[in-house]
N, C-alpha and C. Protein backbone atom coordinates (compact mmCIF):
# COMPACT_ATOMS: atom_id res chain seq x y z
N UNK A 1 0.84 -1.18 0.00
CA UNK A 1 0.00 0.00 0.00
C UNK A 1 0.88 1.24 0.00
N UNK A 2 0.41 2.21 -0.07
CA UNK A 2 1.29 3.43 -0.49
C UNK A 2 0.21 4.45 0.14
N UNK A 3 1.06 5.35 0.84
CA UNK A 3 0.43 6.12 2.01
C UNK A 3 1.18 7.30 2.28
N UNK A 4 0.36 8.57 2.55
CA UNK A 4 1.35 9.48 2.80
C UNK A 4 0.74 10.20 3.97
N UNK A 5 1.60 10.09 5.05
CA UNK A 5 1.08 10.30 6.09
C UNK A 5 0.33 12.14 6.67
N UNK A 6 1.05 12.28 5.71
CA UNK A 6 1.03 13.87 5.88
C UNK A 6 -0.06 14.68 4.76
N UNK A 7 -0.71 14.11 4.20
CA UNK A 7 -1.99 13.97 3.18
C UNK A 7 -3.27 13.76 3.73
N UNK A 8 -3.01 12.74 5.30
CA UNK A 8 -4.30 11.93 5.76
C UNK A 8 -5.03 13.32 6.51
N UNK A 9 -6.67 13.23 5.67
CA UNK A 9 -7.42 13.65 6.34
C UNK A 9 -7.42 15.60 5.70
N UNK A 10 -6.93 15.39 4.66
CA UNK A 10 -6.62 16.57 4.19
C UNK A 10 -7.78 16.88 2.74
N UNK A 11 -7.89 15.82 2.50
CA UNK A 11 -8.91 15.71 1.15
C UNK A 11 -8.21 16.04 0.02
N UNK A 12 -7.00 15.65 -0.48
CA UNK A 12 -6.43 16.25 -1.48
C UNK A 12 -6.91 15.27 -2.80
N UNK A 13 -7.20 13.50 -2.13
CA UNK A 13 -7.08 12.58 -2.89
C UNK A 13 -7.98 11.56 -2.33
N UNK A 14 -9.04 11.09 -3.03
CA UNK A 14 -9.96 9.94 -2.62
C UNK A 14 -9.62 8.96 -1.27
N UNK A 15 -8.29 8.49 -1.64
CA UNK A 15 -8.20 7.33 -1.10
C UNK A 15 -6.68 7.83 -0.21
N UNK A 16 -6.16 8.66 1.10
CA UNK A 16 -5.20 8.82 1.16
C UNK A 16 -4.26 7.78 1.75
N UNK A 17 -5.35 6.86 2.09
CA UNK A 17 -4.52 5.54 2.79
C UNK A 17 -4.15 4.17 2.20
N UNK A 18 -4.74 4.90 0.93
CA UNK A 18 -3.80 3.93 -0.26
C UNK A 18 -4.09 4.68 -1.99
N UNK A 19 -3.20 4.78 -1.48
CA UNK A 19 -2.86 5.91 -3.08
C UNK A 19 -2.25 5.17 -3.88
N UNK A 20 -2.56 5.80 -4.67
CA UNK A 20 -2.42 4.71 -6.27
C UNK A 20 -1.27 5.54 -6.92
N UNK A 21 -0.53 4.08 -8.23
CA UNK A 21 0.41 4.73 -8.70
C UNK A 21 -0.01 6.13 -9.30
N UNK A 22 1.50 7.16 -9.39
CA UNK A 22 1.10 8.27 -9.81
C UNK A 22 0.93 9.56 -8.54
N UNK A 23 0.09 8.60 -7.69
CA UNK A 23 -0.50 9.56 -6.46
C UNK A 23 0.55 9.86 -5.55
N UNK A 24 1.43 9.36 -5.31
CA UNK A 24 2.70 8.93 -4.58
C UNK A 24 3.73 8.07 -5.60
N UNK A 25 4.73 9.35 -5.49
CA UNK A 25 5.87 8.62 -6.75
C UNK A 25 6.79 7.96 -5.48
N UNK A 26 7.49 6.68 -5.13
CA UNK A 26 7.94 6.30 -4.67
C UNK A 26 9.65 6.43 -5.12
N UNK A 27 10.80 6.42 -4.19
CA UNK A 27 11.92 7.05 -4.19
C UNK A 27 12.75 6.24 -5.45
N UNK A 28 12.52 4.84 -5.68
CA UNK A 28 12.90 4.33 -7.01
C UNK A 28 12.04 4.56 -7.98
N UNK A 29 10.93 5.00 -8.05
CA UNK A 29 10.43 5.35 -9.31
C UNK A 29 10.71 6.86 -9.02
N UNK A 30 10.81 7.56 -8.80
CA UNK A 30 11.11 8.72 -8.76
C UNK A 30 12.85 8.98 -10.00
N UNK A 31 13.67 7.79 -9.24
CA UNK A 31 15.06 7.69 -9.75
C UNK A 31 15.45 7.16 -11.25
N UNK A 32 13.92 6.39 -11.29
CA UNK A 32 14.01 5.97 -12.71
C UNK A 32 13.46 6.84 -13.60
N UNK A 33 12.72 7.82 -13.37
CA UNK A 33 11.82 8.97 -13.93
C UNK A 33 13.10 9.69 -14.07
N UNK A 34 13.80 10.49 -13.29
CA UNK A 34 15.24 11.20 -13.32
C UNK A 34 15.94 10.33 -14.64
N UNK A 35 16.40 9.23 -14.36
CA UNK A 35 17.62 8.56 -15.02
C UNK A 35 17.23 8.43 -16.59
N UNK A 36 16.42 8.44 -16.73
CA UNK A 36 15.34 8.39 -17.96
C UNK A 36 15.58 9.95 -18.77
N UNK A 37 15.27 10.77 -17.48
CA UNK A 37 15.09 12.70 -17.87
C UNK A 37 13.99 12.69 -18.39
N UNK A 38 12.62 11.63 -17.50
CA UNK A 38 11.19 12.17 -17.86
C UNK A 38 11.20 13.12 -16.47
N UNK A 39 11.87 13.40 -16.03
CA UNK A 39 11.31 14.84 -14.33
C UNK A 39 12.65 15.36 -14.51
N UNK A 40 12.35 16.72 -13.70
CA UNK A 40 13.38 17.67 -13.04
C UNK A 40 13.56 17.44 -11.62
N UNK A 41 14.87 16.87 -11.49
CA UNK A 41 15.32 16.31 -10.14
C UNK A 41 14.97 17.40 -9.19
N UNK A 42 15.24 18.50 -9.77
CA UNK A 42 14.87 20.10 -9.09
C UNK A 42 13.57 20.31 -8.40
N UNK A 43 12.67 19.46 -8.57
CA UNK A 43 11.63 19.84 -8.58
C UNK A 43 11.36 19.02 -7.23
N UNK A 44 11.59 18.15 -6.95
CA UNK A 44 12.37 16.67 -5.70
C UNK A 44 12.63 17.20 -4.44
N UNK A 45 12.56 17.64 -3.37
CA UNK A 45 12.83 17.83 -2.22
C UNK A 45 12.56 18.32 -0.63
N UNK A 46 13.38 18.73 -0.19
CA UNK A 46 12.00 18.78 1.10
C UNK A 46 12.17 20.11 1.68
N UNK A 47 10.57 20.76 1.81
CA UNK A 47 10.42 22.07 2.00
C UNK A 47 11.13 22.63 2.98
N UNK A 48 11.51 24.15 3.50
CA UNK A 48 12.88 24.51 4.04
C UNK A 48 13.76 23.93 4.46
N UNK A 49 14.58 23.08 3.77
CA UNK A 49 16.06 22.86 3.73
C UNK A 49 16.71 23.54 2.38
N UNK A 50 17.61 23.47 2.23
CA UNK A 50 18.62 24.02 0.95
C UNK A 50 19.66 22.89 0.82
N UNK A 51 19.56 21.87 1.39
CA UNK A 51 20.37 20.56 0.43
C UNK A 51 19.59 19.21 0.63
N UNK A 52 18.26 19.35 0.54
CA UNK A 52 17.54 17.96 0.62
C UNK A 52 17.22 18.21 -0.78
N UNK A 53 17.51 18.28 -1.88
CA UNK A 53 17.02 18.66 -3.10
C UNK A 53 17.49 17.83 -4.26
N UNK A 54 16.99 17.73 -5.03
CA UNK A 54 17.45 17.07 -6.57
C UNK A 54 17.82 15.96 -6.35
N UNK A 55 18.67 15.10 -7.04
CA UNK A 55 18.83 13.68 -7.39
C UNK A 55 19.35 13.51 -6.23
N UNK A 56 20.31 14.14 -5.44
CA UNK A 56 20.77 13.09 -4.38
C UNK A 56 19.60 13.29 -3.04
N UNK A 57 18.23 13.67 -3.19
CA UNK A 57 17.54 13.41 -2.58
C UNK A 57 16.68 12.66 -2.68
N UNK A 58 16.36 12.20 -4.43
CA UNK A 58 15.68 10.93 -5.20
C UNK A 58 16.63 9.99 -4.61
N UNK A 59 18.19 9.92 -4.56
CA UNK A 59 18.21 8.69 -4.25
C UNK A 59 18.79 8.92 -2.96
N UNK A 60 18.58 9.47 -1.84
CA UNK A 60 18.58 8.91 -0.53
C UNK A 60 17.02 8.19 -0.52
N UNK A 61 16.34 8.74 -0.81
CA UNK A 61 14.73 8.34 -0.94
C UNK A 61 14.25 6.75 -1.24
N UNK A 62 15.65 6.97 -2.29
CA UNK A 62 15.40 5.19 -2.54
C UNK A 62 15.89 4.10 -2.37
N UNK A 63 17.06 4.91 -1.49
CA UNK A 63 17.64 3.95 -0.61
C UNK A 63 16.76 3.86 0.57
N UNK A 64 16.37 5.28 1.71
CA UNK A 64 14.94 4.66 2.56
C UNK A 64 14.21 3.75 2.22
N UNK A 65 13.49 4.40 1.11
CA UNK A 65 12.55 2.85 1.03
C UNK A 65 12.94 1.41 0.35
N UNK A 66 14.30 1.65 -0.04
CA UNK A 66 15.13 -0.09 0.36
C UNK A 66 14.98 -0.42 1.53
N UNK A 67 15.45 0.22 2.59
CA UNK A 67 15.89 0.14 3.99
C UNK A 67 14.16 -0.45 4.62
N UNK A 68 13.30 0.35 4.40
CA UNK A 68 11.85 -0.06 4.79
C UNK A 68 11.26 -1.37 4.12
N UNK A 69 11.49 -1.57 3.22
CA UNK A 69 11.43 -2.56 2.34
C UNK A 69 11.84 -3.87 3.11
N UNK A 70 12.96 -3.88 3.25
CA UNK A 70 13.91 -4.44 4.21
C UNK A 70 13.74 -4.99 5.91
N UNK A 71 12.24 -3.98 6.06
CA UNK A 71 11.69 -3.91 7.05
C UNK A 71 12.52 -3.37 8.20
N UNK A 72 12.92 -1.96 7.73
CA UNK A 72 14.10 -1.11 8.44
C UNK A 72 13.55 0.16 8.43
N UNK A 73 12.68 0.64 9.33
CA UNK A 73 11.95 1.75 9.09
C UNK A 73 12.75 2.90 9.65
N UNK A 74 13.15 4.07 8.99
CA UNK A 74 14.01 5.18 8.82
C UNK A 74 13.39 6.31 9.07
N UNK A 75 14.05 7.55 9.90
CA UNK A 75 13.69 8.84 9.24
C UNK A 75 13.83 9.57 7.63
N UNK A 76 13.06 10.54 7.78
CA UNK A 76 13.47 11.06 6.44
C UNK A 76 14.91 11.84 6.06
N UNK A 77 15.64 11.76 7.33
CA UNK A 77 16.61 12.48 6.88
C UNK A 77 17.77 11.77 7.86
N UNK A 78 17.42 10.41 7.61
CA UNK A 78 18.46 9.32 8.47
C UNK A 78 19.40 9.02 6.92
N UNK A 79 20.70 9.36 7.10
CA UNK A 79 21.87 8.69 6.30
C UNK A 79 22.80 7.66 6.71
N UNK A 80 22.58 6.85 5.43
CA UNK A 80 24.16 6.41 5.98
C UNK A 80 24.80 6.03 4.48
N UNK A 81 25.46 5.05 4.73
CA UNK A 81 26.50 4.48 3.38
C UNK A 81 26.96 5.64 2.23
N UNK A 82 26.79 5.67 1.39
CA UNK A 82 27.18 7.09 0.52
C UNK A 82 26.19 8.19 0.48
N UNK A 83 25.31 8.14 1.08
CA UNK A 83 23.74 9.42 1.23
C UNK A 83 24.54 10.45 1.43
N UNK A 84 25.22 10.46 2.59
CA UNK A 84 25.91 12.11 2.67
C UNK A 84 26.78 12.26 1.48
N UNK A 85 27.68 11.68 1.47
CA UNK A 85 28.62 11.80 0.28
C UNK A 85 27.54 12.22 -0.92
N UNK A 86 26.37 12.00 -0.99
CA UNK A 86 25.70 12.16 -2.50
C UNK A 86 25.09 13.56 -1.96
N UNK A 87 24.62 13.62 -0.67
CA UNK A 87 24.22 15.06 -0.74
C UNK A 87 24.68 16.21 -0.92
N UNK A 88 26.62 16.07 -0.83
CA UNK A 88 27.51 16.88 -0.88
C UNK A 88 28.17 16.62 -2.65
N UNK A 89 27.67 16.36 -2.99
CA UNK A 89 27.86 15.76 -4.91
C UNK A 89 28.99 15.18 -4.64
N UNK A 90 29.28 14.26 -4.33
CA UNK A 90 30.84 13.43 -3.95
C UNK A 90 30.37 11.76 -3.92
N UNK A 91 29.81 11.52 -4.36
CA UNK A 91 29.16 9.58 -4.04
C UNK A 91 29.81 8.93 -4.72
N UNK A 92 30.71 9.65 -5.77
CA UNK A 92 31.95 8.65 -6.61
C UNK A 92 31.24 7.45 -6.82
N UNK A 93 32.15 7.45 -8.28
CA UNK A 93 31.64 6.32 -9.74
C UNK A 93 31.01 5.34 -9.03
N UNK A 94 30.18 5.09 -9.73
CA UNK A 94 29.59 4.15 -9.65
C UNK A 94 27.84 3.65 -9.08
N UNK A 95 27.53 4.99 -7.82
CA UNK A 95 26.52 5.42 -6.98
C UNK A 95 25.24 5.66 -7.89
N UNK A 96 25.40 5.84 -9.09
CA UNK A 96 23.96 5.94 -9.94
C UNK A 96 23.59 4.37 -10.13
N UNK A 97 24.95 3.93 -10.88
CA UNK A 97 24.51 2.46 -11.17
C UNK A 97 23.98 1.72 -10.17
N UNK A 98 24.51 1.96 -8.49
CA UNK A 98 24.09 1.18 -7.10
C UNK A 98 22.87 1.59 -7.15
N UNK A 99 21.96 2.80 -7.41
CA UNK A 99 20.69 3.07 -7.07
C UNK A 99 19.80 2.93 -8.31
N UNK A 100 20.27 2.50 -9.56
CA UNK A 100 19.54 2.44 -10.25
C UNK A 100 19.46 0.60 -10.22
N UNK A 101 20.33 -0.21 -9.66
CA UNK A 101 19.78 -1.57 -9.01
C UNK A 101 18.36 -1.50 -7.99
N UNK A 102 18.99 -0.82 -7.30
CA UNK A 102 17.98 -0.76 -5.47
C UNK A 102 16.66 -0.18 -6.45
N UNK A 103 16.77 0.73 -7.31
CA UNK A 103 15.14 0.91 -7.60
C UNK A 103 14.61 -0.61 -8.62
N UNK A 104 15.37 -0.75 -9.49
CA UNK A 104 15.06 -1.89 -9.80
C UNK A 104 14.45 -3.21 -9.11
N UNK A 105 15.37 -3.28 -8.15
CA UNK A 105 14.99 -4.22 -6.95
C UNK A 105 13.36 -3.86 -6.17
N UNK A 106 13.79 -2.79 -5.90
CA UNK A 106 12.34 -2.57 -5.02
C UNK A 106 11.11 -2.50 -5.63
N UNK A 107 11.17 -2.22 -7.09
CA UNK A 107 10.01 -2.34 -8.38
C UNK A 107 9.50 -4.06 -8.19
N UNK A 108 10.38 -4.75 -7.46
CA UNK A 108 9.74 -6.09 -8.08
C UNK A 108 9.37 -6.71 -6.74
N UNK A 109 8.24 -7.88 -6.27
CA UNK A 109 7.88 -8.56 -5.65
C UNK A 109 9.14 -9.49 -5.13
N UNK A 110 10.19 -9.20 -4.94
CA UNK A 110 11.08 -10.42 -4.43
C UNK A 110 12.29 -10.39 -3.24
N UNK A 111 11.44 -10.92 -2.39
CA UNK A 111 12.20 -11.14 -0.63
C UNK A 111 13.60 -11.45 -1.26
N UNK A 112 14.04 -12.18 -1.70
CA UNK A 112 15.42 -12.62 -2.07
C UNK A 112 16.17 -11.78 -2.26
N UNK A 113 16.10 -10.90 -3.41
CA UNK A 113 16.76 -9.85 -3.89
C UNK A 113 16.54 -8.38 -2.77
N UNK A 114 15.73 -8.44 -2.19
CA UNK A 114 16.47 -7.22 -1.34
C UNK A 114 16.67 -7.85 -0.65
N UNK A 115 17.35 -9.03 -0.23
CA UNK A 115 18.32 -9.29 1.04
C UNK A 115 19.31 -9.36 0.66
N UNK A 116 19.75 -9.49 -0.93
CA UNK A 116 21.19 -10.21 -1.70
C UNK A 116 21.66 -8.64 -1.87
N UNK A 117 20.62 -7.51 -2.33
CA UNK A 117 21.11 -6.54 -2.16
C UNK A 117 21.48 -5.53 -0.65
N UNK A 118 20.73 -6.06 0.06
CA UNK A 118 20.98 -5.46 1.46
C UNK A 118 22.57 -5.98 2.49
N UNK A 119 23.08 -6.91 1.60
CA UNK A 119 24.61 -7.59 1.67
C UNK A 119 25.47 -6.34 1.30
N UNK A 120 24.90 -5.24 0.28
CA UNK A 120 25.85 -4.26 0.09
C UNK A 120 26.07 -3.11 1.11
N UNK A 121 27.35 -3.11 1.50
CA UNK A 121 27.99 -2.33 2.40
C UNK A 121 27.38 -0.59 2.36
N UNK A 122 27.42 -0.35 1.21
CA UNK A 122 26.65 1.24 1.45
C UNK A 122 25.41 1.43 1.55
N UNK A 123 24.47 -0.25 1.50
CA UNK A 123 23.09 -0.52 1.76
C UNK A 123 22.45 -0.66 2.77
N UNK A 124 23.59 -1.28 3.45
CA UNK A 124 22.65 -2.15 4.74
C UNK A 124 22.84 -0.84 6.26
N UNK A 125 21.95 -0.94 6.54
CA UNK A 125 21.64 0.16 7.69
C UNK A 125 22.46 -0.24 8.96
N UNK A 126 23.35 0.61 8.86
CA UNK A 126 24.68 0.48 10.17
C UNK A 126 23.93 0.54 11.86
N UNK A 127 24.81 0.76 12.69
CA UNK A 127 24.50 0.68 14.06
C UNK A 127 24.18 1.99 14.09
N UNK A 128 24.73 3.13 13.68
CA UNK A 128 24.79 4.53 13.81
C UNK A 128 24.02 5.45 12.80
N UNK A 129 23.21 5.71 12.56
CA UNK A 129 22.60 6.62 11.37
C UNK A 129 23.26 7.94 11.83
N UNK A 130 23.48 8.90 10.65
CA UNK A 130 23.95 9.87 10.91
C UNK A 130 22.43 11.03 10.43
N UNK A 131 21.88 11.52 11.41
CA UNK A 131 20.55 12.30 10.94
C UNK A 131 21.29 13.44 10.86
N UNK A 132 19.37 14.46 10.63
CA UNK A 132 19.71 15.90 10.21
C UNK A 132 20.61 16.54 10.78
N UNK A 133 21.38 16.59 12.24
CA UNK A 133 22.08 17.52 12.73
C UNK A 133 23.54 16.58 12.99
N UNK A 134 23.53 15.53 12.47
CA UNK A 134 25.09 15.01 12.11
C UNK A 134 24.85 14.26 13.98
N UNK A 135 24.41 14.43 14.68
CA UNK A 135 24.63 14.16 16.77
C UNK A 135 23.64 12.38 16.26
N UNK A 136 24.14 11.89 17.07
CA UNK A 136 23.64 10.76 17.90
C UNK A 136 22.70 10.95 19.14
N UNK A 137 22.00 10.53 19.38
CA UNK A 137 21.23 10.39 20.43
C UNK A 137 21.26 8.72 21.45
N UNK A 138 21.54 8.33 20.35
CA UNK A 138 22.20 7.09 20.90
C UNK A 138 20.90 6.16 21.14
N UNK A 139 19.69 6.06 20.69
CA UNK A 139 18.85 5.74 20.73
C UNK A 139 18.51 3.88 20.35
N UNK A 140 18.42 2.85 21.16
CA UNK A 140 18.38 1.38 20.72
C UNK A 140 17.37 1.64 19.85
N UNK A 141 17.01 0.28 18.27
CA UNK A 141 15.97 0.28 18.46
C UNK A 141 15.98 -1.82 18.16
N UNK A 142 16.07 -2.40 19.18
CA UNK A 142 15.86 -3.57 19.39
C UNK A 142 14.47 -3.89 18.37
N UNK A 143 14.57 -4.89 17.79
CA UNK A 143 15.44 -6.37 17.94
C UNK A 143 16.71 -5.61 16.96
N UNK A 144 16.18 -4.63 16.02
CA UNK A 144 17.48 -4.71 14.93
C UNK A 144 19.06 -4.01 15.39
N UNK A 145 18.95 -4.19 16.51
CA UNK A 145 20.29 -3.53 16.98
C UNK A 145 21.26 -2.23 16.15
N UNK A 146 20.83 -1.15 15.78
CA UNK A 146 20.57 0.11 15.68
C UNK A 146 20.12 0.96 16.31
N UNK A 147 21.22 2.14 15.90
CA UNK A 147 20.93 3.33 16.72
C UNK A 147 20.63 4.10 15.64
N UNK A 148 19.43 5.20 16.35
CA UNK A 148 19.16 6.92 15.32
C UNK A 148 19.63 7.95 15.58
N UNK A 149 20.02 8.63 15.05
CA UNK A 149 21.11 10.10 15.39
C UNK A 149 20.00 10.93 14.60
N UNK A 150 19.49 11.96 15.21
CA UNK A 150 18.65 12.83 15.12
C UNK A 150 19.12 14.30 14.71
């Protein structure tokens, strides 16, 4: 289902607790819409900040919802593996091709493949997330033995 929490109860859209494709572009289709150059990455990001914007915010996006996928539920502005490096344009060779897998992956019905991909080191959700203000809070969140930095 596809849901946007921040929609509910607003009347923008029939159904806000399950929105249909289109209604909610999800962070790999979002990346494949970019990689394609059917959207303006520009157009992508999250209201007052000045670097949650454009492609390297399509694909932190779609690495989250790998991570959720994964059944690793994230903030919106939880990083790790190359996310910062991409927010600072620095994610070196190769970081389009890694996210244009993970959207691939997450397009399809199959437990297997996001676990074979969640084996990748800039994928899999560390002990430490580094959030919006870079600090730790140091926060458990048992069973998955992870912490959130806020």
């Amino acid at each position: 289902m596809r849901i946007d929490s921040e929609i509910l109860g607003t009347g923008h859209v029939d159904r806000p607790e399950d929105l249909a494709p289109g209604e909610l572009v999800t962070g790999g289709e979002a990346w494949v819409q970019y990689r394609s150059g059917l959207i303006d990455p520009d157009m992508f990001g999250v209201a007052g900040t000045d670097h949650a914007w454009g492609w390297a915010e399509i694909s932190g996006n779609a690495v989250r919802d790998f991570a959720a996928l994964s059944k690793l539920e994230t903030l919106p502005w939880d990083e790790w593996g190359r996310m910062t490096a991409a927010y600072e344009d620095k994610a070196g060779a190769g970081y389009d091709r890694l996210i244009d897998t993970v959207a691939a992956v997450c397009a399809k019905d199959d437990p297997l493949s996001l676990t074979r991909l969640f084996a990748y080191e800039d994928l899999a959700v560390p002990q430490r997330i580094v959030g919006e203000n870079g600090q730790g809070i140091g926060q458990s969140l048992a069973p998955f033995r992870w912490q959130r930095s806020v």
